[in-house]
C-alpha atoms as a PDB file:
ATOM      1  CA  UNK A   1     -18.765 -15.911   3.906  1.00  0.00           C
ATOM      2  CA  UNK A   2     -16.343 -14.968   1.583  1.00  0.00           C
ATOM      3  CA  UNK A   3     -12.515 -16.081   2.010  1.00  0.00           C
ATOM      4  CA  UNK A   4      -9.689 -14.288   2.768  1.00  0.00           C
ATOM      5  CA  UNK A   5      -6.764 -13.296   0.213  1.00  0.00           C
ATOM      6  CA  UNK A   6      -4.344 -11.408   1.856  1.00  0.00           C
ATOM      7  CA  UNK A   7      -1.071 -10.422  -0.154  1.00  0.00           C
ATOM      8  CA  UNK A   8       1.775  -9.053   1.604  1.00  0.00           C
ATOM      9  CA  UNK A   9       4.867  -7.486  -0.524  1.00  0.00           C
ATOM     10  CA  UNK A  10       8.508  -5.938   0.262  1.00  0.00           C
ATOM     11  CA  UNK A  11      11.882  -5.426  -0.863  1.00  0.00           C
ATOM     12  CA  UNK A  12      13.867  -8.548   0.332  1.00  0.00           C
ATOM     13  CA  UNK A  13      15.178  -8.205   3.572  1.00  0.00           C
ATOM     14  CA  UNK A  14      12.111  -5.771   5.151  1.00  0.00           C
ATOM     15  CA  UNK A  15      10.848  -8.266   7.399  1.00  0.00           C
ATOM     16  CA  UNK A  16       7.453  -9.417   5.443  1.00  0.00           C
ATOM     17  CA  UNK A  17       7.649 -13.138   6.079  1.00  0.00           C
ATOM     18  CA  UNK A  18       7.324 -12.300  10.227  1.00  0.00           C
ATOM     19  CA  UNK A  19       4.807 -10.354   9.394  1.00  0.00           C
ATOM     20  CA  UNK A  20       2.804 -13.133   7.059  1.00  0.00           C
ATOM     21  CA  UNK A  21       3.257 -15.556   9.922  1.00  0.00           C
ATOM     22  CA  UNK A  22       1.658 -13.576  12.276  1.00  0.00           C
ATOM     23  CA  UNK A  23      -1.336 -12.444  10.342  1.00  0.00           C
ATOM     24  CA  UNK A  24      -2.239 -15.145   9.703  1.00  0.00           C
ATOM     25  CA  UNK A  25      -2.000 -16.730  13.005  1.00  0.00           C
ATOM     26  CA  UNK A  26      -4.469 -14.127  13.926  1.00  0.00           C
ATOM     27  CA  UNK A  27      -6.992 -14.569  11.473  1.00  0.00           C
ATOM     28  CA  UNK A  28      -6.885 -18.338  11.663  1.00  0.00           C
ATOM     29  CA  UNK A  29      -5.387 -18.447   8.449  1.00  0.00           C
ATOM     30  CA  UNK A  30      -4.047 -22.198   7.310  1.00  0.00           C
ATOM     31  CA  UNK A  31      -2.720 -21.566   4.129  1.00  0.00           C
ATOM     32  CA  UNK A  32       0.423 -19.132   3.954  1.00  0.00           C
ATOM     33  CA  UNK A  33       2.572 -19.329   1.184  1.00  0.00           C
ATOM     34  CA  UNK A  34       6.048 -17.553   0.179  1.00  0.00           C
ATOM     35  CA  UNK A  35       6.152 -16.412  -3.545  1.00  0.00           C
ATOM     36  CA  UNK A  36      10.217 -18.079  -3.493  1.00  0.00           C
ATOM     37  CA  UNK A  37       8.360 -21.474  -3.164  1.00  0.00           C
ATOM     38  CA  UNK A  38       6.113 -20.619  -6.179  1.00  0.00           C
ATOM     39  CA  UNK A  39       8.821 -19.449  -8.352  1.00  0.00           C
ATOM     40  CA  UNK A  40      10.796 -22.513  -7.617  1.00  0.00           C
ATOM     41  CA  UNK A  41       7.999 -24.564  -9.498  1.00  0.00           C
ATOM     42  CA  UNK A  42       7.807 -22.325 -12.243  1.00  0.00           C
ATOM     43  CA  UNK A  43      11.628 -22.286 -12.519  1.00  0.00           C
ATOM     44  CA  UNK A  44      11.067 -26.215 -13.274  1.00  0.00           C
ATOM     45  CA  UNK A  45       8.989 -26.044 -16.144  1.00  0.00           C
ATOM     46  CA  UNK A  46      11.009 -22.714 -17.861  1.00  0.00           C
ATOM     47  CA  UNK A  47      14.539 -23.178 -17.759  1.00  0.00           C
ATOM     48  CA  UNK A  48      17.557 -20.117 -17.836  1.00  0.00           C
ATOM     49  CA  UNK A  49      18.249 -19.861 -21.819  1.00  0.00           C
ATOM     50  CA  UNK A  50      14.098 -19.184 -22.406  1.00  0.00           C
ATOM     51  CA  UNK A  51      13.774 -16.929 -19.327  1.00  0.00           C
ATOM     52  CA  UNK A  52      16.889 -15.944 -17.443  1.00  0.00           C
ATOM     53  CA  UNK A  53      15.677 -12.920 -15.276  1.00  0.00           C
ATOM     54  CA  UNK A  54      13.419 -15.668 -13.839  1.00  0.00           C
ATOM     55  CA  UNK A  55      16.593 -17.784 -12.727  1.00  0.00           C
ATOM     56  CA  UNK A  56      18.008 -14.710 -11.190  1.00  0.00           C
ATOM     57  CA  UNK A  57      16.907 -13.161  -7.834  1.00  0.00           C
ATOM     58  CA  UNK A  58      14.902 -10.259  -7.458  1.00  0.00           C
ATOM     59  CA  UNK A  59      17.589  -7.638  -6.632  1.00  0.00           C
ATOM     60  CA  UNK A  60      20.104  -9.040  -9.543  1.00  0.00           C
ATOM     61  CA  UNK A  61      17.783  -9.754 -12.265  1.00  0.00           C
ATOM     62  CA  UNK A  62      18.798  -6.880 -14.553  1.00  0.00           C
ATOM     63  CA  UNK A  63      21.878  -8.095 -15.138  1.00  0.00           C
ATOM     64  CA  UNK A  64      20.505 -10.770 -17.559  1.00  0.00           C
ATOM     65  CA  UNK A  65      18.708  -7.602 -19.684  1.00  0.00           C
ATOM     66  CA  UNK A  66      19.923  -7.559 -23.388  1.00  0.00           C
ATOM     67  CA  UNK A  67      18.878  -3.751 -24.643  1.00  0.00           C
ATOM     68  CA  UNK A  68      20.453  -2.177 -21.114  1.00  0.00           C
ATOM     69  CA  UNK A  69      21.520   1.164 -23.432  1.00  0.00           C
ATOM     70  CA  UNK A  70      17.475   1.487 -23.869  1.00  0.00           C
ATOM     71  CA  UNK A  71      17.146   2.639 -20.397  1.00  0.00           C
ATOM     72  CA  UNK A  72      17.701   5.999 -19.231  1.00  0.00           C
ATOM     73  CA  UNK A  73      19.235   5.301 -15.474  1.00  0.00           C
ATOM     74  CA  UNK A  74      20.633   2.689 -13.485  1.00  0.00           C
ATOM     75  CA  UNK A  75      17.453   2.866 -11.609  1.00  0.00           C
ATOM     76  CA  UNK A  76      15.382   2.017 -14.478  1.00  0.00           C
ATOM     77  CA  UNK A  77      17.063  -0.764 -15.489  1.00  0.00           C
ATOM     78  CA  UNK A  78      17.131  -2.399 -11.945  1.00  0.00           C
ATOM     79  CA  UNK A  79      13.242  -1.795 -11.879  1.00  0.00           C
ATOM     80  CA  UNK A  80      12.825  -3.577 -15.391  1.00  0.00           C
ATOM     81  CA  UNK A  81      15.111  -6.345 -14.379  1.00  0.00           C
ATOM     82  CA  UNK A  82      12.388  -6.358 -11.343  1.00  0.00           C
ATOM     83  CA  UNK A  83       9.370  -6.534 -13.246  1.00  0.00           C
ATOM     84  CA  UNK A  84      10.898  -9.182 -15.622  1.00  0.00           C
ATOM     85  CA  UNK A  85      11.858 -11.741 -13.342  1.00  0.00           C
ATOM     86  CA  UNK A  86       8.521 -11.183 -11.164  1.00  0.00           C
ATOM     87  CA  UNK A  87       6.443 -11.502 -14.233  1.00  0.00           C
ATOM     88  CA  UNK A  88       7.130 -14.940 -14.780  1.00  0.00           C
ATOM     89  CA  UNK A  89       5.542 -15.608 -11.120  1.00  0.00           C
ATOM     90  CA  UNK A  90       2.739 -13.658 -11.037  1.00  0.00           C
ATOM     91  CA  UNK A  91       0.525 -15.629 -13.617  1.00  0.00           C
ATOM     92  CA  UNK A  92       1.453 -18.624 -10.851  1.00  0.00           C
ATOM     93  CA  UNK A  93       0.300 -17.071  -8.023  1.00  0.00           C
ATOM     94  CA  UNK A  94      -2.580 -15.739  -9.881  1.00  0.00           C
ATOM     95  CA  UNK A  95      -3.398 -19.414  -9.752  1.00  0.00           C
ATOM     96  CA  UNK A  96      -2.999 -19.926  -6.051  1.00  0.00           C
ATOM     97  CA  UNK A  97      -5.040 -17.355  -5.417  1.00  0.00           C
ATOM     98  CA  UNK A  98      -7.716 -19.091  -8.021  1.00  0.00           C
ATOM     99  CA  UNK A  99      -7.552 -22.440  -6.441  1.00  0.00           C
ATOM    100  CA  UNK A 100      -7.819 -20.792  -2.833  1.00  0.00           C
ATOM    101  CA  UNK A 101     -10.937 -18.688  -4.054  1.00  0.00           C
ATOM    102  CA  UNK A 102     -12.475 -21.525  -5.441  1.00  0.00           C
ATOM    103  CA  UNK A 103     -12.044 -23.923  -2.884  1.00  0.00           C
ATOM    104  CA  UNK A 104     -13.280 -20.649  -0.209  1.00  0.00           C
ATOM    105  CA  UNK A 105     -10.474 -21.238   1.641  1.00  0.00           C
ATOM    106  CA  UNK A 106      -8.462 -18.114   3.238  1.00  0.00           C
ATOM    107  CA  UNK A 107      -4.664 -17.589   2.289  1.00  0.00           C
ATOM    108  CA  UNK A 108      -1.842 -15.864   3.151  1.00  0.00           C
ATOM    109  CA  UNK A 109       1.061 -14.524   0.026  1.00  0.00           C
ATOM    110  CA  UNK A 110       4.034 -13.094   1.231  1.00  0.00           C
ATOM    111  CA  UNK A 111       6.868 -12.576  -1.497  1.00  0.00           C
ATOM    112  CA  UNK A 112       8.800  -9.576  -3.443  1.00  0.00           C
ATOM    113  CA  UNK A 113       6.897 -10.246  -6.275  1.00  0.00           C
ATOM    114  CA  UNK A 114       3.716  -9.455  -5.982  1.00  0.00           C
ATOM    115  CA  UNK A 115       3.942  -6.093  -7.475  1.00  0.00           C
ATOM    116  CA  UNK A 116       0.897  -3.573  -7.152  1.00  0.00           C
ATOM    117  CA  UNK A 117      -0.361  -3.184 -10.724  1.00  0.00           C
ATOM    118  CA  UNK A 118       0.950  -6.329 -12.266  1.00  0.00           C
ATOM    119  CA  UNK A 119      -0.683  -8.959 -10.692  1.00  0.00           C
ATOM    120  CA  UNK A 120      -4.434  -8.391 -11.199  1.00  0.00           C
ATOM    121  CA  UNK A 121      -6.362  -8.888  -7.860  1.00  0.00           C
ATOM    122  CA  UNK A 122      -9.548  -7.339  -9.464  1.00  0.00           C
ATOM    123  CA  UNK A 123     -10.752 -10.482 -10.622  1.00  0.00           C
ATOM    124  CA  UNK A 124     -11.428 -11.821  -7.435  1.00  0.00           C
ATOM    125  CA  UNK A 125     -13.072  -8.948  -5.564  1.00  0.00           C
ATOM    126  CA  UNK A 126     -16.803 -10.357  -6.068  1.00  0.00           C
ATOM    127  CA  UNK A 127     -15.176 -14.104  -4.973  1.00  0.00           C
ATOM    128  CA  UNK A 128     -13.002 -12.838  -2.010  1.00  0.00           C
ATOM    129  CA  UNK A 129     -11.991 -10.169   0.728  1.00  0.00           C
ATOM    130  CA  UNK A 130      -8.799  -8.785  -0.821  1.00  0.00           C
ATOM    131  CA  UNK A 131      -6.009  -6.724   0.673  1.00  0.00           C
ATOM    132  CA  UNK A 132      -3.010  -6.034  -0.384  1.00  0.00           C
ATOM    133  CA  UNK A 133       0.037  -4.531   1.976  1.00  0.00           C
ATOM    134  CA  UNK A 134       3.629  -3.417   0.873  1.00  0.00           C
ATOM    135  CA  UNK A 135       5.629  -3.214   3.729  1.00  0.00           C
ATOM    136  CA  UNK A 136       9.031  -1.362   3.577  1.00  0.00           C
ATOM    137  CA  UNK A 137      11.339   0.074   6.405  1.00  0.00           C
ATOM    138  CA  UNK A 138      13.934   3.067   6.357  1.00  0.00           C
ATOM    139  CA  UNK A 139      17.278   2.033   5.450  1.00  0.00           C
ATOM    140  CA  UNK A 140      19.538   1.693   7.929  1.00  0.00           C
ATOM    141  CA  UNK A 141      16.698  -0.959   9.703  1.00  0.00           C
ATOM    142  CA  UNK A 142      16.353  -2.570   5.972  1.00  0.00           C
ATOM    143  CA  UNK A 143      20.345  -2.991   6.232  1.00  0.00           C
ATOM    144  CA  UNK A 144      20.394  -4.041   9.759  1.00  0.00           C
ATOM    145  CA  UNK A 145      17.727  -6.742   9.345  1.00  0.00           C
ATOM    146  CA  UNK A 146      19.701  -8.125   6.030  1.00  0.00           C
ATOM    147  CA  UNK A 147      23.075  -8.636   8.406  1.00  0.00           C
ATOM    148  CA  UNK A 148      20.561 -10.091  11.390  1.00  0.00           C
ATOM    149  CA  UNK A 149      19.066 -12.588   8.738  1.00  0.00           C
ATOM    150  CA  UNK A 150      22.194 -12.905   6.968  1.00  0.00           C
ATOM    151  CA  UNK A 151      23.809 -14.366  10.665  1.00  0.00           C
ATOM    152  CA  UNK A 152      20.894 -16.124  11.506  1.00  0.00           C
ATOM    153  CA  UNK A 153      20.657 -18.598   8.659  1.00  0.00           C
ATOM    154  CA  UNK A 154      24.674 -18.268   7.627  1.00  0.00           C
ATOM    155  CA  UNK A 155      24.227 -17.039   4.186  1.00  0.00           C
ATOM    156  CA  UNK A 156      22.966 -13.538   1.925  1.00  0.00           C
ATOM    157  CA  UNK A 157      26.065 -12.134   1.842  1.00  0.00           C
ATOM    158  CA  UNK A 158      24.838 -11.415  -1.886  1.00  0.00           C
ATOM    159  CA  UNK A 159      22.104  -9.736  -1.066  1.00  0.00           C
ATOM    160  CA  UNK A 160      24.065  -7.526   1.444  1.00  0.00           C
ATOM    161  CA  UNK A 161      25.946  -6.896  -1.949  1.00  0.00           C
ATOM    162  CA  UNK A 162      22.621  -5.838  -3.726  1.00  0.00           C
ATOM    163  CA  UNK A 163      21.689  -3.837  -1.022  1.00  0.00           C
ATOM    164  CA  UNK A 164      21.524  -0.830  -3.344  1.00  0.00           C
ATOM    165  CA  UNK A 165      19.432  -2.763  -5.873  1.00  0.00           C
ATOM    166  CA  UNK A 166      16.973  -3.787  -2.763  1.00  0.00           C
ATOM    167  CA  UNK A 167      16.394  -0.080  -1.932  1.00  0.00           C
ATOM    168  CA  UNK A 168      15.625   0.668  -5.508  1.00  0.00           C
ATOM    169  CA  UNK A 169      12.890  -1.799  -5.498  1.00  0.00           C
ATOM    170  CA  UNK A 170      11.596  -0.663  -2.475  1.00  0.00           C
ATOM    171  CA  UNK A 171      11.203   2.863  -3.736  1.00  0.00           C
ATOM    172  CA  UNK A 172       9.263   1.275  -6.920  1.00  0.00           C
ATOM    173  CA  UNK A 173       6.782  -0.658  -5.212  1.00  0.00           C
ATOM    174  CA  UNK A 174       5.824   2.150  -2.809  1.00  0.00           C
ATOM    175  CA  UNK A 175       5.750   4.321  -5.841  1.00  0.00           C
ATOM    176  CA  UNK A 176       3.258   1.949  -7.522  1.00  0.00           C
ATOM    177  CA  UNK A 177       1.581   1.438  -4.409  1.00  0.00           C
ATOM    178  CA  UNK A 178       0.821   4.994  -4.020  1.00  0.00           C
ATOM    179  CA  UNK A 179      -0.441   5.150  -7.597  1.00  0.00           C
ATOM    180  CA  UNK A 180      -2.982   2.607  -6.551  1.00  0.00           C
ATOM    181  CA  UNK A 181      -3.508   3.280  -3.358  1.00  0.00           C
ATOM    182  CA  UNK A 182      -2.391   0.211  -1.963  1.00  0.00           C
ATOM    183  CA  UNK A 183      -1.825   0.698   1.885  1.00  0.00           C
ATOM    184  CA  UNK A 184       2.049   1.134   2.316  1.00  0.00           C
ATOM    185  CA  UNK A 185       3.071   0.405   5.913  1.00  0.00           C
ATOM    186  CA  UNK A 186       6.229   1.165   7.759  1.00  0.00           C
ATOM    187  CA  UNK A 187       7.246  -2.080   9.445  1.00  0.00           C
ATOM    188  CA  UNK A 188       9.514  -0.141  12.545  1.00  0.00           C
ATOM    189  CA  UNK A 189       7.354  -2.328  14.876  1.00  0.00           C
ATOM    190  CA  UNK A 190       6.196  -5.687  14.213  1.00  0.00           C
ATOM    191  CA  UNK A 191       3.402  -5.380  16.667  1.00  0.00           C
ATOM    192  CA  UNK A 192       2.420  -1.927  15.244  1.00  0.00           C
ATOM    193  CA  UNK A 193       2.518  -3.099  12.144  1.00  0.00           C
ATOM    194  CA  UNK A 194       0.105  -6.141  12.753  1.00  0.00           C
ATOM    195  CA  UNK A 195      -2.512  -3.815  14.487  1.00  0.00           C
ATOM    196  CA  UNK A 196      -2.446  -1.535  11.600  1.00  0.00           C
ATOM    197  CA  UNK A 197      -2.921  -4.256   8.921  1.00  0.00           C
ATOM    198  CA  UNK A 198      -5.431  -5.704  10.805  1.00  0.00           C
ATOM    199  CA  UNK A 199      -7.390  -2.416  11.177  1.00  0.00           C
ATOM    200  CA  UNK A 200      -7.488  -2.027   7.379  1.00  0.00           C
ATOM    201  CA  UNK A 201      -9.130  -6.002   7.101  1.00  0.00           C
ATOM    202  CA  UNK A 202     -11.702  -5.145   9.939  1.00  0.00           C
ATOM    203  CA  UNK A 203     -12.063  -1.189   9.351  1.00  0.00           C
ATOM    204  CA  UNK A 204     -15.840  -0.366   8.430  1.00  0.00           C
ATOM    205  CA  UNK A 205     -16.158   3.219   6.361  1.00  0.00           C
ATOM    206  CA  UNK A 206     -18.516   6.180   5.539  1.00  0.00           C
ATOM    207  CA  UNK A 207     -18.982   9.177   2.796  1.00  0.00           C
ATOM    208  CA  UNK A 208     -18.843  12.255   4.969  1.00  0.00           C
ATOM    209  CA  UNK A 209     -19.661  15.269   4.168  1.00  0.00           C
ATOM    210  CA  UNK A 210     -17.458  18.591   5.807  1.00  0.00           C
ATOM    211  CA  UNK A 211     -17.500  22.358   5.265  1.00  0.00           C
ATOM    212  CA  UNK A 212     -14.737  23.920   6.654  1.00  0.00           C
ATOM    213  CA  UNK A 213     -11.604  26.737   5.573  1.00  0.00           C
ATOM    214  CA  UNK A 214      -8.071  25.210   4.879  1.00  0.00           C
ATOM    215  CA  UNK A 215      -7.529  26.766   8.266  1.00  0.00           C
ATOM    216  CA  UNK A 216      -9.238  23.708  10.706  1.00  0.00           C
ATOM    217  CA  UNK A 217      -7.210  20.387   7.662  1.00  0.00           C
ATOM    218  CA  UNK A 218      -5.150  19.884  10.715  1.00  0.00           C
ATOM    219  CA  UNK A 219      -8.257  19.967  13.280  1.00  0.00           C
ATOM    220  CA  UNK A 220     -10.376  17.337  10.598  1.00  0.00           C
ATOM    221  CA  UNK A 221      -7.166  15.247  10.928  1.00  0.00           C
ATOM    222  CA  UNK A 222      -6.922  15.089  14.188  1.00  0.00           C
ATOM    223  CA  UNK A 223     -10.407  14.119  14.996  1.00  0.00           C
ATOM    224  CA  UNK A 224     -10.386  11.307  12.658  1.00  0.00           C
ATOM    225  CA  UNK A 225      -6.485   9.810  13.699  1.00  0.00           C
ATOM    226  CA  UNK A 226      -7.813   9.975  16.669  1.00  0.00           C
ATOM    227  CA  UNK A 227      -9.891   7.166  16.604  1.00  0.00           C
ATOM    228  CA  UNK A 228      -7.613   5.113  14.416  1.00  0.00           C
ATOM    229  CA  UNK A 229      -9.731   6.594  11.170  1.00  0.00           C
ATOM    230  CA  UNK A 230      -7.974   7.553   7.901  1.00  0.00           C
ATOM    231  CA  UNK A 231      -9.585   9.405   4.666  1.00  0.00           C
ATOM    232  CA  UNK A 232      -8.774   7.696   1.128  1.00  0.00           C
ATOM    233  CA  UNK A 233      -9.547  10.229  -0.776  1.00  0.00           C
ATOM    234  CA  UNK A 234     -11.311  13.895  -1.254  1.00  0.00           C
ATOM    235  CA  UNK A 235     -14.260  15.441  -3.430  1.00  0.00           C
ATOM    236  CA  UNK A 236     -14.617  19.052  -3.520  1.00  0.00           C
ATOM    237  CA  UNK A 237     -18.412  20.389  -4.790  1.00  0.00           C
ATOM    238  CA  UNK A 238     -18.047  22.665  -7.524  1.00  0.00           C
ATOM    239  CA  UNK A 239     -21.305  24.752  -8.292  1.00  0.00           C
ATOM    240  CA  UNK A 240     -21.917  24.083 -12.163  1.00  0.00           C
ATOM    241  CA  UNK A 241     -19.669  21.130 -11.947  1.00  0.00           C
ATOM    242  CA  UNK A 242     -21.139  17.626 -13.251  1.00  0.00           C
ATOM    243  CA  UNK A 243     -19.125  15.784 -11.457  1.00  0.00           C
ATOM    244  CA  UNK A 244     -17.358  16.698  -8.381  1.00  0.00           C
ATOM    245  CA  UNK A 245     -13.368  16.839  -8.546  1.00  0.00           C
ATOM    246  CA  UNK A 246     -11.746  13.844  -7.079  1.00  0.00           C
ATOM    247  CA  UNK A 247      -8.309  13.012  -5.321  1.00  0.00           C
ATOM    248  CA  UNK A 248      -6.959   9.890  -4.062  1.00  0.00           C
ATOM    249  CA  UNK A 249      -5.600  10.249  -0.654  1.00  0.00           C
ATOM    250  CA  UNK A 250      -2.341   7.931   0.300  1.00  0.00           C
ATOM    251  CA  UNK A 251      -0.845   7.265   3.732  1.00  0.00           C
ATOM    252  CA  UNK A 252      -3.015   9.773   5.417  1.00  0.00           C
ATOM    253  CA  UNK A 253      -2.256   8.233   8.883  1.00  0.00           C
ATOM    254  CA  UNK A 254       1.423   8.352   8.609  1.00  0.00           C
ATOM    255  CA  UNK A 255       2.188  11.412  10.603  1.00  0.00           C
ATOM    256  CA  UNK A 256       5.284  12.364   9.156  1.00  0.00           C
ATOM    257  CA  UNK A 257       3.402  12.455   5.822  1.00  0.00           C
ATOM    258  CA  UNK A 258       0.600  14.212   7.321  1.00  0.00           C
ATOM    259  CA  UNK A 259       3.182  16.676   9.125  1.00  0.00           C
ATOM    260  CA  UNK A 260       4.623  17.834   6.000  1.00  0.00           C
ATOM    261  CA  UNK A 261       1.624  18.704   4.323  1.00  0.00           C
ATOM    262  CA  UNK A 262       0.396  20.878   7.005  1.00  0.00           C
ATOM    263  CA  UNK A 263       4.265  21.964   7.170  1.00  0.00           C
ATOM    264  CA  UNK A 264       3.962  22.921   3.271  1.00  0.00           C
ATOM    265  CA  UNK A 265       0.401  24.911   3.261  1.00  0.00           C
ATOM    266  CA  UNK A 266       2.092  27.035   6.215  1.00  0.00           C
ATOM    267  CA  UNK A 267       5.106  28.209   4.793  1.00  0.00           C
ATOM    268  CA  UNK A 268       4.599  27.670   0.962  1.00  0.00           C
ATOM    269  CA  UNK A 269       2.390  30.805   0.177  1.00  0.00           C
ATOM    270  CA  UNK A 270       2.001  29.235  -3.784  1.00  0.00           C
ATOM    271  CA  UNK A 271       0.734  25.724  -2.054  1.00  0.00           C
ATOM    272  CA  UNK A 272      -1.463  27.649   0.523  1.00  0.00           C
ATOM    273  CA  UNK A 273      -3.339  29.818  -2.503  1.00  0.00           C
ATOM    274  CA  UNK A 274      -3.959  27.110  -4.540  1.00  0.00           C
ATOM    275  CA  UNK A 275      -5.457  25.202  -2.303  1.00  0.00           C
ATOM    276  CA  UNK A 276      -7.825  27.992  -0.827  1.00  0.00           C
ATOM    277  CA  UNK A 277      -8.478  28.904  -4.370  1.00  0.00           C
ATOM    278  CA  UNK A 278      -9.877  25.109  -4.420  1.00  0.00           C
ATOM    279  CA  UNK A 279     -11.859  25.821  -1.065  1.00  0.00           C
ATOM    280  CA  UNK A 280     -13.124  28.751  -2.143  1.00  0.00           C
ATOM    281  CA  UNK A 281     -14.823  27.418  -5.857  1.00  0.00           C
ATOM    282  CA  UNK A 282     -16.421  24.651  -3.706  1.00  0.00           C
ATOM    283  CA  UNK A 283     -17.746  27.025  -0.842  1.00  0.00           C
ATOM    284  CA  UNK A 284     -14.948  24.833   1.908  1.00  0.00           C
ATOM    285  CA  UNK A 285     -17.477  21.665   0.948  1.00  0.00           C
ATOM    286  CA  UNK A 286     -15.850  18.126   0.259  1.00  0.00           C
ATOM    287  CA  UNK A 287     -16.382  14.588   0.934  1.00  0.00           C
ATOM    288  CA  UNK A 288     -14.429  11.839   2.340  1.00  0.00           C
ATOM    289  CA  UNK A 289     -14.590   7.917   2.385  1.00  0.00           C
ATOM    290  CA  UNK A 290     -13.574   7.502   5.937  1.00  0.00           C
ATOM    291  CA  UNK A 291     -12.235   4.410   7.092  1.00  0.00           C
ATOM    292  CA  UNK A 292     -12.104   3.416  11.003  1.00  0.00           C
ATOM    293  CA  UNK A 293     -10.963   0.159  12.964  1.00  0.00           C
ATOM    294  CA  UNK A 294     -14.714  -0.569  13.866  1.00  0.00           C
ATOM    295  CA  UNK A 295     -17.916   1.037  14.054  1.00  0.00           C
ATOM    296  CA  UNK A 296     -18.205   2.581  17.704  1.00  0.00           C
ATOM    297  CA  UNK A 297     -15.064   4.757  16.518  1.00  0.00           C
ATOM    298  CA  UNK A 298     -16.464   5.820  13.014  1.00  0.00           C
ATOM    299  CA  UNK A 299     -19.525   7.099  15.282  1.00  0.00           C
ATOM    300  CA  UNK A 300     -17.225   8.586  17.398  1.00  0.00           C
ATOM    301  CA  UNK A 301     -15.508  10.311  14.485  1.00  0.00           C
ATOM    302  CA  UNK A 302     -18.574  11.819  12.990  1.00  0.00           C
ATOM    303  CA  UNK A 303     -19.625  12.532  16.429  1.00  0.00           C
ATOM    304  CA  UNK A 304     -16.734  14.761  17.198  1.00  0.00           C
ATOM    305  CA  UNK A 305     -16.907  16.275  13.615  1.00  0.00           C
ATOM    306  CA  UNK A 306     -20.731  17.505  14.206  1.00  0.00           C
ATOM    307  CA  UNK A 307     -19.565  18.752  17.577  1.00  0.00           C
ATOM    308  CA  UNK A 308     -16.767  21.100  15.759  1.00  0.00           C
ATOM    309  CA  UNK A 309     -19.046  22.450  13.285  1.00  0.00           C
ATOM    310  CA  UNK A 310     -16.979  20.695  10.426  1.00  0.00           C
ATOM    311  CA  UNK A 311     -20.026  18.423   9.723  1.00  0.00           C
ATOM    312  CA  UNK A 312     -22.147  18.931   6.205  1.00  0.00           C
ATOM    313  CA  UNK A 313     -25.649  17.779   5.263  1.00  0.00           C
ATOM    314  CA  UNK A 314     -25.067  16.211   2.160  1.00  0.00           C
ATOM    315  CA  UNK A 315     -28.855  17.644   0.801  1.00  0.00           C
ATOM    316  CA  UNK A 316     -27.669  21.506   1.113  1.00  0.00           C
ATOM    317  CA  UNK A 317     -25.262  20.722  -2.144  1.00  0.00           C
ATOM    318  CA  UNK A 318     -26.270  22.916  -5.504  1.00  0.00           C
ATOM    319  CA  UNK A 319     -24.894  21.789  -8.090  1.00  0.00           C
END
């Protein structure tokens, strides 16, 4: 059986170490190990004058830039400072997560730098189960957990400081996250959020196949929510098409998310004709990868979605 690699990332201050500790108390998990700990070894073998972003913190790692008039925002140069100091880490924990893999033992990686799209978790997809979580929170919890921690252990008054900074690199990894459709969950509830992560390592998933107007999106959502299911992505069947055409689908069980998008094909008549100008090239026929919590509730998804008439045989596609 192949180990476990899970990697869980935030903006300081959102609440991921709780988190780590409790996943992988569930799993059985031995190993769990903060990124902080792994930068401290790599700060010993690269001192400040070679890399100084690296001997700053995450938040306050721009300051040690030298071309900051390259940049065309505050924002950007916050995120660069980001990626610089994390980039010194990554190739590290790259090999922790080597070591672990090798060894077949399961680990746990909680830390603000393990940034979707820098550290390269492809390489160990045929040698491990790998999933990757960015947690983040809306801000006035963010703040309210930085005072709670900053009383608890009697310092991070500079963080509270870089508060500003911390939301910035929030907003960047769930934009990169997004990009690679890296589940992005909203830690409100540390219970909720522990049964949703552990849904996504025990989920099971199916193509299916649906033919239906823009008119029952809200209907197919249901049904599949429903049962804890989610969709990551959509393929609409274009006659004369090679290839159908392919979206990635992000946060698709995030009701607010979901709410808006219904909200936006109601009342934005340029959003609505688009999109039933997509429908009707590909006769209302698409595809989903459907993900669900465990196999009695993917049955129960397709189930329901035969029983609505949304369900498509798969053979009945011309291309």
């Amino acid at each position: 059986m192949k180990p476990y690699v899970i990697l869980i990332g935030s903006a300081s201050g959102v609440g991921k170490s709780t988190i780590a500790a409790e996943i992988s108390k569930k799993l059985n998990i031995k190993y769990l190990i903060e990124t902080d700990f792994i930068r401290e070894i790599v700060r010993g073998v690269i001192g400040s004058d070679y890399a100084p972003a690296l001997h700053k913190s995450s938040y306050d790692a721009y300051t040690t830039l030298r071309d900051t008039f390259n940049f065309e925002s505050e924002t950007k140069l916050i995120e660069a400072g980001f990626e610089e100091h994390a980039s010194f880490v990554i190739p590290a924990i790259e090999k922790v997560i080597s070591r672990s893999v090798k060894d077949k033992d399961s680990i746990v990686i909680e830390g603000v730098h393990l940034i979707p799209g820098l550290i390269n978790t492809k390489q160990f997809e045929d040698l491990a189960n790998i999933y990757f979580f960015i947690l983040t929170a809306d801000e006035q919890q963010h703040k309210e957990r930085f005072i709670q921690r900053a009383m608890a252990i009697k310092r991070g008054g500079a963080q509270l400081d870089y508060f500003k900074e911390n939301r910035i690199i929030n907003d960047d990894l769930i934009q990169k996250a997004n990009l690679l459709s890296i589940p992005v969950i909203n830690n409100n509830n540390k219970d909720d959020t522990i049964k949703k992560m552990l849904q996504y390592i025990n989920e099971v998933s199916q193509l299916v196949y649906l033919k239906h107007s823009i008119d029952d999106i809200d209907k197919e959502r249901e049904i599949i929510t429903k049962y804890g299911g989610r969709i990551t992505d959509i393929s609409y069947y274009i006659p004369n098409f090679k290839e159908p055409l392919t979206r990635i689908v992000t946060n698709y069980d995030d009701n607010e998310n979901a709410d808006n998008f219904i909200d936006t094909i109601e009342h934005e008549s340029q959003q609505k004709e688009s999109l039933e100008t997509l429908y009707k090239l590909s006769n209302n026929i698409h595809s989903h990868h459907i993900y669900a919590p465990d196999k009695n509730s993917l049955d129960n998804i397709i189930r329901e979605l035969k029983e609505q008439g949304l369900l498509y045989d798969k053979k009945n596609i011309k291309n």
